[in-house]
PDB file of N, CA and C in Angstrom:
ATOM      1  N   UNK A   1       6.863   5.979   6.977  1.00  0.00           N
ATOM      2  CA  UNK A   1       7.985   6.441   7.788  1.00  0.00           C
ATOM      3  C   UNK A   1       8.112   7.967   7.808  1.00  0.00           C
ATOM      4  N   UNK A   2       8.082   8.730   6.586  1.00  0.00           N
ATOM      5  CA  UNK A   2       7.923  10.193   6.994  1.00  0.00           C
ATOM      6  C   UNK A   2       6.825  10.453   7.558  1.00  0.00           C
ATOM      7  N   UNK A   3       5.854  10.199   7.791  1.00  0.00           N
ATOM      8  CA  UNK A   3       4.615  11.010   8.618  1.00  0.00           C
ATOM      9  C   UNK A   3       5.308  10.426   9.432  1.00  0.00           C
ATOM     10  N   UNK A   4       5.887   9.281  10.593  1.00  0.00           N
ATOM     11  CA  UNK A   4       6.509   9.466  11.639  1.00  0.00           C
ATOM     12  C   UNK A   4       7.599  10.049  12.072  1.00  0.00           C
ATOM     13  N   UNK A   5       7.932  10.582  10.835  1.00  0.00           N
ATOM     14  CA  UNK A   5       9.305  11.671  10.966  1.00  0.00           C
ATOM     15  C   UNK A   5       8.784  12.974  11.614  1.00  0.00           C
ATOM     16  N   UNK A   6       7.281  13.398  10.795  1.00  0.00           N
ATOM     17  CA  UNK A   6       6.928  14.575  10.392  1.00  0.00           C
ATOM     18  C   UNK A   6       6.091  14.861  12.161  1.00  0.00           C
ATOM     19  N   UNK A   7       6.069  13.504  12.624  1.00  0.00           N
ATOM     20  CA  UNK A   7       5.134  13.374  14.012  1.00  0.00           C
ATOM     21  C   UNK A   7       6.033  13.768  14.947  1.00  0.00           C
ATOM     22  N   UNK A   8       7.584  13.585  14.600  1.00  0.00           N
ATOM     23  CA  UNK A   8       8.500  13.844  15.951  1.00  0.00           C
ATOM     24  C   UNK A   8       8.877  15.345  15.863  1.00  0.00           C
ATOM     25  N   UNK A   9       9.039  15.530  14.761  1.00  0.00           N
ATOM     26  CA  UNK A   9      10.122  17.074  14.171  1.00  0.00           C
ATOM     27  C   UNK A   9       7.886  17.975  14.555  1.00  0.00           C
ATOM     28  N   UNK A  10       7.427  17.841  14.257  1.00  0.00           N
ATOM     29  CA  UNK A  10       6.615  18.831  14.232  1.00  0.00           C
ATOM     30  C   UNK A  10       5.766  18.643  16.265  1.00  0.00           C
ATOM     31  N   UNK A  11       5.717  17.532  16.682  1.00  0.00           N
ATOM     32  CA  UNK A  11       5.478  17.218  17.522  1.00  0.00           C
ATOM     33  C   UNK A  11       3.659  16.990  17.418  1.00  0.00           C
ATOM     34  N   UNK A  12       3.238  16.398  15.961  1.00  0.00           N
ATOM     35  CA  UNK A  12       2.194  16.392  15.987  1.00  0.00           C
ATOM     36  C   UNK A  12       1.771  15.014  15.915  1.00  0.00           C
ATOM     37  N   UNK A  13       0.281  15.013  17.301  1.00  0.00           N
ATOM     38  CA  UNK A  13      -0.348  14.204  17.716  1.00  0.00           C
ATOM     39  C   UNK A  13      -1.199  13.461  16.791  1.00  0.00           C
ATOM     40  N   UNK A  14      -1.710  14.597  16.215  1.00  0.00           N
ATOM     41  CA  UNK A  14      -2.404  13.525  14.868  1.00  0.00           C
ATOM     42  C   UNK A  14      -1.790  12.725  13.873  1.00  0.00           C
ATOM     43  N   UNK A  15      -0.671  12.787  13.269  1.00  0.00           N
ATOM     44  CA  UNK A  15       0.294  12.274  12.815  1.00  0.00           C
ATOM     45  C   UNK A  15       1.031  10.953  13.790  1.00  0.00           C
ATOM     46  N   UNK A  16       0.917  11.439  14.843  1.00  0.00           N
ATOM     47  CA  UNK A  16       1.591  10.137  15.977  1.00  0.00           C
ATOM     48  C   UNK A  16       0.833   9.374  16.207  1.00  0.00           C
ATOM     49  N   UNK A  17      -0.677   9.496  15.755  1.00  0.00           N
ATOM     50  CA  UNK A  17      -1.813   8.257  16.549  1.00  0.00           C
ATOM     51  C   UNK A  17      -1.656   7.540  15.492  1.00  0.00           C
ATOM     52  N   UNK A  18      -1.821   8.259  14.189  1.00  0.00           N
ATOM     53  CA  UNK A  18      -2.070   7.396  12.317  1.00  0.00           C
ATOM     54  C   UNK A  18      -0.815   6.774  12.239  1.00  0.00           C
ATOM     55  N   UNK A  19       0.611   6.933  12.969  1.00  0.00           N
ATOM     56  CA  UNK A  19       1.292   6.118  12.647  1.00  0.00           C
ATOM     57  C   UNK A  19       1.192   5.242  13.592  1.00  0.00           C
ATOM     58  N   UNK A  20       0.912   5.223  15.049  1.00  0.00           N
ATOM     59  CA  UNK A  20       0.560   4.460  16.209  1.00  0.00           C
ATOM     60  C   UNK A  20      -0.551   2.993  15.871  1.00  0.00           C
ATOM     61  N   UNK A  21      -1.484   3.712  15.450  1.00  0.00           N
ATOM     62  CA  UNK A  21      -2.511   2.879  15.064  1.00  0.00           C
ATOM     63  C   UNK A  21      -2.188   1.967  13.902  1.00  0.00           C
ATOM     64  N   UNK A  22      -1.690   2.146  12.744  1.00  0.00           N
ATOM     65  CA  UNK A  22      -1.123   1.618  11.707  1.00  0.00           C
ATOM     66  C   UNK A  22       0.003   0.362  12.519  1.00  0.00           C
ATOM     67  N   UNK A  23       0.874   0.713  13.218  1.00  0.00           N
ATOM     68  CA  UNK A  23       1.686  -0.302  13.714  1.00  0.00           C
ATOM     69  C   UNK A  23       1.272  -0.881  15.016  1.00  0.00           C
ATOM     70  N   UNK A  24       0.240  -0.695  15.855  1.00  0.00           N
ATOM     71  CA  UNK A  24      -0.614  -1.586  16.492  1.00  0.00           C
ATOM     72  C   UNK A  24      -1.573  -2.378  15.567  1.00  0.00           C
ATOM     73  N   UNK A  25      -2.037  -1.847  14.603  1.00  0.00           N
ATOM     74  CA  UNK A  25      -2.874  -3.100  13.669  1.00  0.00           C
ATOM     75  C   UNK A  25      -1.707  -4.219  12.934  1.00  0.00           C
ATOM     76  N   UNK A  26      -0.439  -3.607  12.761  1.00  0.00           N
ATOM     77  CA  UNK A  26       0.206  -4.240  11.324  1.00  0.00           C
ATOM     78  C   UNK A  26       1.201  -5.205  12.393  1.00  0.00           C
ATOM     79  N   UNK A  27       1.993  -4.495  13.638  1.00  0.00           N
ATOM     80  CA  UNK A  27       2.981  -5.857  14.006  1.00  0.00           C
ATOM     81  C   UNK A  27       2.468  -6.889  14.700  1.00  0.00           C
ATOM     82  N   UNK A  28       1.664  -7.134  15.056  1.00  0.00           N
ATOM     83  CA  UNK A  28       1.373  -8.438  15.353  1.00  0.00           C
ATOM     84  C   UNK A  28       1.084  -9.730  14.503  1.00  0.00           C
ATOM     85  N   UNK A  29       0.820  -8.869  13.354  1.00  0.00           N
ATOM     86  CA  UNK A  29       0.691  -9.932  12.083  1.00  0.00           C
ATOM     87  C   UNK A  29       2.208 -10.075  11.230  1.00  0.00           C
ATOM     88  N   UNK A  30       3.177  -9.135  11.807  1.00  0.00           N
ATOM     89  CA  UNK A  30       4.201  -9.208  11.002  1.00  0.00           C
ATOM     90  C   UNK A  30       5.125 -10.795  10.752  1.00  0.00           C
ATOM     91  N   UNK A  31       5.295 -11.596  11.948  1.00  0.00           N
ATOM     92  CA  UNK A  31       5.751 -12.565  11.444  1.00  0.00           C
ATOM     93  C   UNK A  31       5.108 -13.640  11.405  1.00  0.00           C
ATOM     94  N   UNK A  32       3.687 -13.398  10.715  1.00  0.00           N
ATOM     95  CA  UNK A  32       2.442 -14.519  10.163  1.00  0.00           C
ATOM     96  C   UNK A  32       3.197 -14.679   8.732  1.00  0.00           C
ATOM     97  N   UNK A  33       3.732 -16.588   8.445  1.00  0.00           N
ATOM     98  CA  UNK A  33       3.786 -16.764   6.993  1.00  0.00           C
ATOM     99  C   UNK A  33       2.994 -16.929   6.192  1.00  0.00           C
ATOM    100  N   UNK A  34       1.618 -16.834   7.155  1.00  0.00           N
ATOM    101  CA  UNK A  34       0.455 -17.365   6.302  1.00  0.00           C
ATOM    102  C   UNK A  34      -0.395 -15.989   5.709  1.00  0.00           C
ATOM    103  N   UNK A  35      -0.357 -16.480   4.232  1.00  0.00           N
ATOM    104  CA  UNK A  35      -0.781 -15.106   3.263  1.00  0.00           C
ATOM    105  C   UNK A  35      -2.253 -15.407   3.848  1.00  0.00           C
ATOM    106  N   UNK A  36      -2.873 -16.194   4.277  1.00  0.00           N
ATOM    107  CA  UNK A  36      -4.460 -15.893   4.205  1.00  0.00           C
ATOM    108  C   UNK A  36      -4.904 -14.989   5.581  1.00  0.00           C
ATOM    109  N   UNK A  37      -4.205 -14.621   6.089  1.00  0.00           N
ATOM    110  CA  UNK A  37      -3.981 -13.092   7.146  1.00  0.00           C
ATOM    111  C   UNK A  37      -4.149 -11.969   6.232  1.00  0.00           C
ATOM    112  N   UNK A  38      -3.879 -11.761   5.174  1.00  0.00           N
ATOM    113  CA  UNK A  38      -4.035 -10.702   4.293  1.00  0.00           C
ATOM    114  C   UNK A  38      -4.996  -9.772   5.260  1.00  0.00           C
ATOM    115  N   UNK A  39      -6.083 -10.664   4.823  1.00  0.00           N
ATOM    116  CA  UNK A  39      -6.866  -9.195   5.244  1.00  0.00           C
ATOM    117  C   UNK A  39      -7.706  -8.775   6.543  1.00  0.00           C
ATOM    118  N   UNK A  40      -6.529  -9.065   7.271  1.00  0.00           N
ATOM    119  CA  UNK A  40      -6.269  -8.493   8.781  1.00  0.00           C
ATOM    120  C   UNK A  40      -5.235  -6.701   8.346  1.00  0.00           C
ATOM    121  N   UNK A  41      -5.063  -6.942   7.403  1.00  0.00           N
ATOM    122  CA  UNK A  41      -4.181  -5.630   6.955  1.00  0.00           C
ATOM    123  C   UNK A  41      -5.230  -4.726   6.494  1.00  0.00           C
ATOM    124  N   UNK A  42      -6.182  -4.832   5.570  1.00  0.00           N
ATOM    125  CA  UNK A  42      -7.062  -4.173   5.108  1.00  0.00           C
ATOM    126  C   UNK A  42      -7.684  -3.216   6.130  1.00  0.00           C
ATOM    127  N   UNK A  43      -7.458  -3.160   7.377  1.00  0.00           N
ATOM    128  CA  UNK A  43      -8.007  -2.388   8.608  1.00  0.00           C
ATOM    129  C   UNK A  43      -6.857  -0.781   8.394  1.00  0.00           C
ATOM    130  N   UNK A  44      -5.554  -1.288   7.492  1.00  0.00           N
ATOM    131  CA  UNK A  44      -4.526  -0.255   7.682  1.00  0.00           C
ATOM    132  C   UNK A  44      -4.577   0.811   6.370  1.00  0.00           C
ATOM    133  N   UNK A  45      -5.510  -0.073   5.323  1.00  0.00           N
ATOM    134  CA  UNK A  45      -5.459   0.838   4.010  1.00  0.00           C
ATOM    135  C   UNK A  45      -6.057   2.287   4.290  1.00  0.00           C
ATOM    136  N   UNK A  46      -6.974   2.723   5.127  1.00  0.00           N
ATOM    137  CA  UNK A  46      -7.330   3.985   5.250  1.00  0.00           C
ATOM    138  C   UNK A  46      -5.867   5.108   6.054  1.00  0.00           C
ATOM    139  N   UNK A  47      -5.874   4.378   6.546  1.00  0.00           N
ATOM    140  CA  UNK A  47      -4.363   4.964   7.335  1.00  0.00           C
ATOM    141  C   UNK A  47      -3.272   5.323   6.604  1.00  0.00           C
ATOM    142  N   UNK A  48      -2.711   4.199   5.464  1.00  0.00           N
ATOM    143  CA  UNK A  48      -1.761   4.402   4.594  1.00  0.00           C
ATOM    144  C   UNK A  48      -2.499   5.902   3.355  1.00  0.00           C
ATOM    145  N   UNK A  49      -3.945   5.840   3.190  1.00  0.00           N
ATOM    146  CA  UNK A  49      -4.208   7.019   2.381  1.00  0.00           C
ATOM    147  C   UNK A  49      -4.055   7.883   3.025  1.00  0.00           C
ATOM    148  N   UNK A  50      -4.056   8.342   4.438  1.00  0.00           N
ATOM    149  CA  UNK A  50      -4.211   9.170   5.280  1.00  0.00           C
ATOM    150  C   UNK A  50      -2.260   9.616   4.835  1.00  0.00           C
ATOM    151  N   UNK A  51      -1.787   8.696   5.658  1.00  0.00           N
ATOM    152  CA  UNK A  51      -0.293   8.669   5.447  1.00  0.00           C
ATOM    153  C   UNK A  51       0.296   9.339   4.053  1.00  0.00           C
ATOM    154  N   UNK A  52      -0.581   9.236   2.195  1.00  0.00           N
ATOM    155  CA  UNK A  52       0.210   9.321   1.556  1.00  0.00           C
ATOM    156  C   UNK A  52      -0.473  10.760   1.038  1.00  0.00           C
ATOM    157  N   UNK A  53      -1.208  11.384   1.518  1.00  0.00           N
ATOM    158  CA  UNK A  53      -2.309  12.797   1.587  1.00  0.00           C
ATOM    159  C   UNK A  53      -1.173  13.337   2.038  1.00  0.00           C
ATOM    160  N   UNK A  54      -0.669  13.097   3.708  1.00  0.00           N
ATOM    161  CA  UNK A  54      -0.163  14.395   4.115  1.00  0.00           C
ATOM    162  C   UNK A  54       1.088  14.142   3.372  1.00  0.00           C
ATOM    163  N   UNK A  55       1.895  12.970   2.918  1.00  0.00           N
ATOM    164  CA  UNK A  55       3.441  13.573   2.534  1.00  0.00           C
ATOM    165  C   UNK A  55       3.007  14.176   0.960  1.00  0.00           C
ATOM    166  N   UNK A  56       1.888  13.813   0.244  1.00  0.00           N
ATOM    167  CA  UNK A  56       1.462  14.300  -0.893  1.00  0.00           C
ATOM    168  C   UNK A  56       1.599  15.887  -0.692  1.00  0.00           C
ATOM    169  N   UNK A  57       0.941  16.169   0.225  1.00  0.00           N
ATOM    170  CA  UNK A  57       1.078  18.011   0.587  1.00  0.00           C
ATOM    171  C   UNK A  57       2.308  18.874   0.759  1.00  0.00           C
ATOM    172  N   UNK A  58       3.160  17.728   1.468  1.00  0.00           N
ATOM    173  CA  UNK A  58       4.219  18.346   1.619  1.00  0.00           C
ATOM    174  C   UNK A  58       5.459  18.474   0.778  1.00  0.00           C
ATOM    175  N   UNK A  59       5.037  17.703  -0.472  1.00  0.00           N
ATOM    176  CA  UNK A  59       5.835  17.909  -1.797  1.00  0.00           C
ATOM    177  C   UNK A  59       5.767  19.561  -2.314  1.00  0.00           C
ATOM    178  N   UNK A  60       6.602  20.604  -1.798  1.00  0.00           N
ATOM    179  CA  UNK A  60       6.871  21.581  -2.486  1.00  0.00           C
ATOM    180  C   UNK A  60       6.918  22.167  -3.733  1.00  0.00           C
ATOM    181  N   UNK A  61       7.811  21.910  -4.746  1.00  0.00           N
ATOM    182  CA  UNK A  61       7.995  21.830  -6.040  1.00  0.00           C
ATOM    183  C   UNK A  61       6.862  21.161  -6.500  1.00  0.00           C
ATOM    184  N   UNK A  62       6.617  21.163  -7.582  1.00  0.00           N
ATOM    185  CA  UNK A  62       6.101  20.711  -8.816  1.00  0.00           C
ATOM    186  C   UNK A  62       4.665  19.650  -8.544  1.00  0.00           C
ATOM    187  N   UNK A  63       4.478  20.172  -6.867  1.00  0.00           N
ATOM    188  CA  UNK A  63       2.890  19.558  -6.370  1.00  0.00           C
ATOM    189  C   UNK A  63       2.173  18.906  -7.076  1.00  0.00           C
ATOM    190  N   UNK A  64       1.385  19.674  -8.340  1.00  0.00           N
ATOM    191  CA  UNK A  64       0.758  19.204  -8.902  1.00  0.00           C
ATOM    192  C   UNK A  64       1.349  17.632  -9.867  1.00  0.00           C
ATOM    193  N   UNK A  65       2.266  18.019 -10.347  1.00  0.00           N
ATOM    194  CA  UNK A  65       3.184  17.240 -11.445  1.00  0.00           C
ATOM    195  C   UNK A  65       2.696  15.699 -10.506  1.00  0.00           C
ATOM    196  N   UNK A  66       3.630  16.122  -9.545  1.00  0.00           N
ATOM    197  CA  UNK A  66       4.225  14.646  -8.293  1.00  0.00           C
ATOM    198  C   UNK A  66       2.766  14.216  -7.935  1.00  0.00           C
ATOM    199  N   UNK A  67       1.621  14.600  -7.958  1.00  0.00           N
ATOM    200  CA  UNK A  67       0.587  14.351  -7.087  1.00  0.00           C
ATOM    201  C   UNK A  67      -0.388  13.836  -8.487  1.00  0.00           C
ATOM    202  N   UNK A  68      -0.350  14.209  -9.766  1.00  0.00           N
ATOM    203  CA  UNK A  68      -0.672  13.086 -10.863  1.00  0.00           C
ATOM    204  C   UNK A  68      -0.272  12.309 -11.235  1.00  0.00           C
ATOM    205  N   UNK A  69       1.240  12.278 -11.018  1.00  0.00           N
ATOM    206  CA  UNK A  69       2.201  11.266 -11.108  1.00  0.00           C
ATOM    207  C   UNK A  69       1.854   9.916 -10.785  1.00  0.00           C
ATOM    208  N   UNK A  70       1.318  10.443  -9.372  1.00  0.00           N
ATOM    209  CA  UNK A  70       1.244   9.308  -8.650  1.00  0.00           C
ATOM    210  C   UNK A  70       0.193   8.381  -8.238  1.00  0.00           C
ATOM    211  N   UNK A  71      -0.935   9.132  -8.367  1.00  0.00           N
ATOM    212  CA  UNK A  71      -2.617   8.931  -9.061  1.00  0.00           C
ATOM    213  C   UNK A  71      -2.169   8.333 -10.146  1.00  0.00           C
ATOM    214  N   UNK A  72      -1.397   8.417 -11.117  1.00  0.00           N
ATOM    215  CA  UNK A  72      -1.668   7.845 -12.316  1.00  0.00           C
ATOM    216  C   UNK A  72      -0.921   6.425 -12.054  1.00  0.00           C
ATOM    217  N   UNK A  73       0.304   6.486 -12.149  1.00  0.00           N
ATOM    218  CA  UNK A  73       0.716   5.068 -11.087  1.00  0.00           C
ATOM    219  C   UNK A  73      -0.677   3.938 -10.200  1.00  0.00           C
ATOM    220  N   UNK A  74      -0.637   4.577  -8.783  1.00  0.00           N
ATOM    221  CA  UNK A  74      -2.238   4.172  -8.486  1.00  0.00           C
ATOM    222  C   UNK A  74      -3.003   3.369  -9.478  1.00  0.00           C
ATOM    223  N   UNK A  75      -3.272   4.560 -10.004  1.00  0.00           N
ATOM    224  CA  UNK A  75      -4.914   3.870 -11.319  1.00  0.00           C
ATOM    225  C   UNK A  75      -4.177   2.702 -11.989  1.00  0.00           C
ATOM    226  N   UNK A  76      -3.128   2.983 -12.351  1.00  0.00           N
ATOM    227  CA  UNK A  76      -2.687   1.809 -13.457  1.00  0.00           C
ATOM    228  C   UNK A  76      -2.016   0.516 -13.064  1.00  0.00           C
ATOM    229  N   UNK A  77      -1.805   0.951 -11.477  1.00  0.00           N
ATOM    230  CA  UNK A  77      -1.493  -0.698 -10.941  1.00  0.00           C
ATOM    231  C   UNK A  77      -2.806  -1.397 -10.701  1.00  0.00           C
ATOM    232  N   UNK A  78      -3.725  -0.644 -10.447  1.00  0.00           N
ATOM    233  CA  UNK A  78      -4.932  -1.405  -9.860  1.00  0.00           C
ATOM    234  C   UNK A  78      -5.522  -1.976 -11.026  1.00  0.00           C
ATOM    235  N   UNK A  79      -5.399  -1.252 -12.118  1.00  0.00           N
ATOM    236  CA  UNK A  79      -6.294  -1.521 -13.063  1.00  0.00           C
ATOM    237  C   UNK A  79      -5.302  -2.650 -13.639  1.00  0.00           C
ATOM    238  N   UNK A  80      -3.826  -3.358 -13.424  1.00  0.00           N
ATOM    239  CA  UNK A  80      -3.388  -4.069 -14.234  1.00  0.00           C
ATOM    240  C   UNK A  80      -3.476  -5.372 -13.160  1.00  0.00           C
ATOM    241  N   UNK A  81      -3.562  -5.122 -11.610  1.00  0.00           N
ATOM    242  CA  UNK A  81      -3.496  -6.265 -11.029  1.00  0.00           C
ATOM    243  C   UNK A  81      -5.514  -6.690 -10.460  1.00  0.00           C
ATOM    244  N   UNK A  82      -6.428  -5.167 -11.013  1.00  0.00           N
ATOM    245  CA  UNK A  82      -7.730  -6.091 -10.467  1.00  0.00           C
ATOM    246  C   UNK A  82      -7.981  -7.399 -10.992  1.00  0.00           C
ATOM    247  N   UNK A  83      -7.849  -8.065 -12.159  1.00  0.00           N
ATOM    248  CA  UNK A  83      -8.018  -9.214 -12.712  1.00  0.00           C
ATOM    249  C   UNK A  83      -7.765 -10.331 -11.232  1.00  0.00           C
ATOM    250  N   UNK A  84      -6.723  -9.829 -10.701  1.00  0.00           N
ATOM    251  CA  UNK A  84      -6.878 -11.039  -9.757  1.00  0.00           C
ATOM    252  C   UNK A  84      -7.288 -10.600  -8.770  1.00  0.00           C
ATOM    253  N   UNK A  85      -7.540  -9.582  -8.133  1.00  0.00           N
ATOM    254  CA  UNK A  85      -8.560  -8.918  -6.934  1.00  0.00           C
ATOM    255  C   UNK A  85      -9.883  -9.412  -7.318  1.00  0.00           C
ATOM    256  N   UNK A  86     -10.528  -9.446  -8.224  1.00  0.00           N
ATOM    257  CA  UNK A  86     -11.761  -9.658  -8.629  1.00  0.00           C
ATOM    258  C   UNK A  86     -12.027 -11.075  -9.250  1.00  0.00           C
ATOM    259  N   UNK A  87     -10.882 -11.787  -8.853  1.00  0.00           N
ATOM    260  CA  UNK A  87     -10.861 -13.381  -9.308  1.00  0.00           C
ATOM    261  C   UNK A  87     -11.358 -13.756 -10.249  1.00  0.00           C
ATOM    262  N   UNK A  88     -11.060 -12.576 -11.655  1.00  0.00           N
ATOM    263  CA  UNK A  88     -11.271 -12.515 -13.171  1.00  0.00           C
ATOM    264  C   UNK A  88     -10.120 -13.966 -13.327  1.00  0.00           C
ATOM    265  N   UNK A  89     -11.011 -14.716 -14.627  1.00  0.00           N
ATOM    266  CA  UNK A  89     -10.201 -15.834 -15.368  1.00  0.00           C
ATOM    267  C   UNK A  89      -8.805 -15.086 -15.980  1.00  0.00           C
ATOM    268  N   UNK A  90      -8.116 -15.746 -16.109  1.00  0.00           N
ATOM    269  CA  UNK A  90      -6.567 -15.062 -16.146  1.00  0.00           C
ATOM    270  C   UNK A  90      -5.754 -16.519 -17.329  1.00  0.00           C
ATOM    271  N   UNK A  91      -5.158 -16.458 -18.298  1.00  0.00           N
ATOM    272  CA  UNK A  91      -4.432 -17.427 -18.791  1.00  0.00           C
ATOM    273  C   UNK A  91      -3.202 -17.550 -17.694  1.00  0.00           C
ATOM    274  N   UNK A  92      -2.493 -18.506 -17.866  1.00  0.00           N
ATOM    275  CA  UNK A  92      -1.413 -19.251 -16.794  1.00  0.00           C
ATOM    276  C   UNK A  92      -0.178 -17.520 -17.241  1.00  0.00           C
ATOM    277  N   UNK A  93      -0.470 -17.408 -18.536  1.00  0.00           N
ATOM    278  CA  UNK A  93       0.993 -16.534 -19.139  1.00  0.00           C
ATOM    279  C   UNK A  93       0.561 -14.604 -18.043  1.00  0.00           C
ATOM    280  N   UNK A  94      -1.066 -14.672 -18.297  1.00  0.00           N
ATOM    281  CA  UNK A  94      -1.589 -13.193 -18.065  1.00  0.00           C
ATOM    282  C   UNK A  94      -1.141 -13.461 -16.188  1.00  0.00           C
ATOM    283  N   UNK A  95      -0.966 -14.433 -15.960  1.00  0.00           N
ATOM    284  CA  UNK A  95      -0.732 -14.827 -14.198  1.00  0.00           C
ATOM    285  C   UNK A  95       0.550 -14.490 -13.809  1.00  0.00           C
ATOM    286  N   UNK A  96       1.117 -14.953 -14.410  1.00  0.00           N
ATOM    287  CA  UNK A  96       2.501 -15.264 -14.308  1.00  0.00           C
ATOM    288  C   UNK A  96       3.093 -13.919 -14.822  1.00  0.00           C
ATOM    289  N   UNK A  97       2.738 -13.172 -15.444  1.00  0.00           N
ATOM    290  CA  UNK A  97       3.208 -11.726 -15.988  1.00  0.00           C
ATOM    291  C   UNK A  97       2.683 -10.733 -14.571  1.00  0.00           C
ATOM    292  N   UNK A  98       1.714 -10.823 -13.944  1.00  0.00           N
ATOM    293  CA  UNK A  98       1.878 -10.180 -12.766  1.00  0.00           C
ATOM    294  C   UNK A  98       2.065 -10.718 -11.352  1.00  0.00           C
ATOM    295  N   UNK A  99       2.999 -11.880 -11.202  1.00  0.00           N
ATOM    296  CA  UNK A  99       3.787 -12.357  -9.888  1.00  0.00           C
ATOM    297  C   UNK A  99       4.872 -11.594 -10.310  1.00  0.00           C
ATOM    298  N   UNK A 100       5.265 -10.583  -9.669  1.00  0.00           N
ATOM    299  CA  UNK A 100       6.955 -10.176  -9.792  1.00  0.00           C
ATOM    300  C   UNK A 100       7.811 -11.048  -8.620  1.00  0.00           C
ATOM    301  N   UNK A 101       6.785 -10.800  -7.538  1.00  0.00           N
ATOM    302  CA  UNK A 101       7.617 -11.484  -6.577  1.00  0.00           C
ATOM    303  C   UNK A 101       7.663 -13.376  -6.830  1.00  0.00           C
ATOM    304  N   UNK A 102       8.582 -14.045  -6.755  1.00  0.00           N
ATOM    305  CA  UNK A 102       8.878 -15.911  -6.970  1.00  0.00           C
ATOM    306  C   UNK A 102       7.884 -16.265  -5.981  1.00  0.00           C
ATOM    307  N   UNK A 103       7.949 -15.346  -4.380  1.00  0.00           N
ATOM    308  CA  UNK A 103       7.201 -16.244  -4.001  1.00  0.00           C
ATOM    309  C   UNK A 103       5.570 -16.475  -3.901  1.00  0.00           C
ATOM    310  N   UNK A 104       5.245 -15.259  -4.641  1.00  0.00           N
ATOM    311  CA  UNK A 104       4.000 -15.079  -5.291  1.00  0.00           C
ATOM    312  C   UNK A 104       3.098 -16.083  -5.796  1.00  0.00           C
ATOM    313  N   UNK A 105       3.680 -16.806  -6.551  1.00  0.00           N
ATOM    314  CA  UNK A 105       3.326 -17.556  -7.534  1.00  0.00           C
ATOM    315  C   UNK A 105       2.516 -18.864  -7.019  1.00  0.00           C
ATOM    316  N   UNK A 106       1.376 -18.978  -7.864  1.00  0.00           N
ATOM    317  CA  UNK A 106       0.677 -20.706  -7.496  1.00  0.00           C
ATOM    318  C   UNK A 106       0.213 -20.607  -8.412  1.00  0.00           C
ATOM    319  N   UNK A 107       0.305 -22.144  -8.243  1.00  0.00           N
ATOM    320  CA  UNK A 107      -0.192 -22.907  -9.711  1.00  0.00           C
ATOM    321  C   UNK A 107       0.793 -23.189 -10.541  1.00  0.00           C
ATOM    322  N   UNK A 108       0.306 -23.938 -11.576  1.00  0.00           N
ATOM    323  CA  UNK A 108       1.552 -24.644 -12.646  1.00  0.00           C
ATOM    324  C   UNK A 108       2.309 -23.415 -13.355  1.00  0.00           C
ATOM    325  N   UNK A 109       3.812 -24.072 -13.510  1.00  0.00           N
ATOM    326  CA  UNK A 109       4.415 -23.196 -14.215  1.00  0.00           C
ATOM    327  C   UNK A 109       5.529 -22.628 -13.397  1.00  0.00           C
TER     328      UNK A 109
END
């Protein structure tokens, strides 16, 4: 949403296509209940890095701080949820500790 802020207030085109393109790939799938659409989204992950570069830049203050911050975040979600990206064996408890969301969840328990 801010790079489409940053697309109206600055009047920039490159900023207006990456958010353009992002919501021509993403609403048509928006009211699919079916999770196995997933990765009809995966077309948008370059876009969203694109998206979190430029508001990354435009953090003033403490740039650096906010911009490891958040790399480090990054690294440490991926690295706590690849187990199931990579359809690593998982106990029912190591499963169930990363569904936050209820409706997440399959399988017993």
């Amino acid at each position: 949403p801010w790079v489409a802020v940053l697309a109206w207030r600055e009047r920039n085109k490159g900023y207006a296509l990456i958010v353009l393109t992002y919501l021509l790939q993403w609403l048509p799938w928006i009211r699919s209940p079916r999770i196995t659409f997933a990765y009809h989204f995966y077309v948008d992950i370059p876009l969203i890095c694109l998206c979190n570069a430029i508001v990354l830049q435009r953090i003033p203050k403490l740039r650096g701080i906010a911009v490891a911050a958040y790399v480090a975040v990054v690294v440490s979600s991926f690295a706590y949820f690849y187990p199931i990206l990579a359809a690593h064996g998982l106990s029912w408890n190591q499963w169930h500790q990363r569904m936050w969301i209820g409706k997440w969840i399959i399988g017993p328990g």
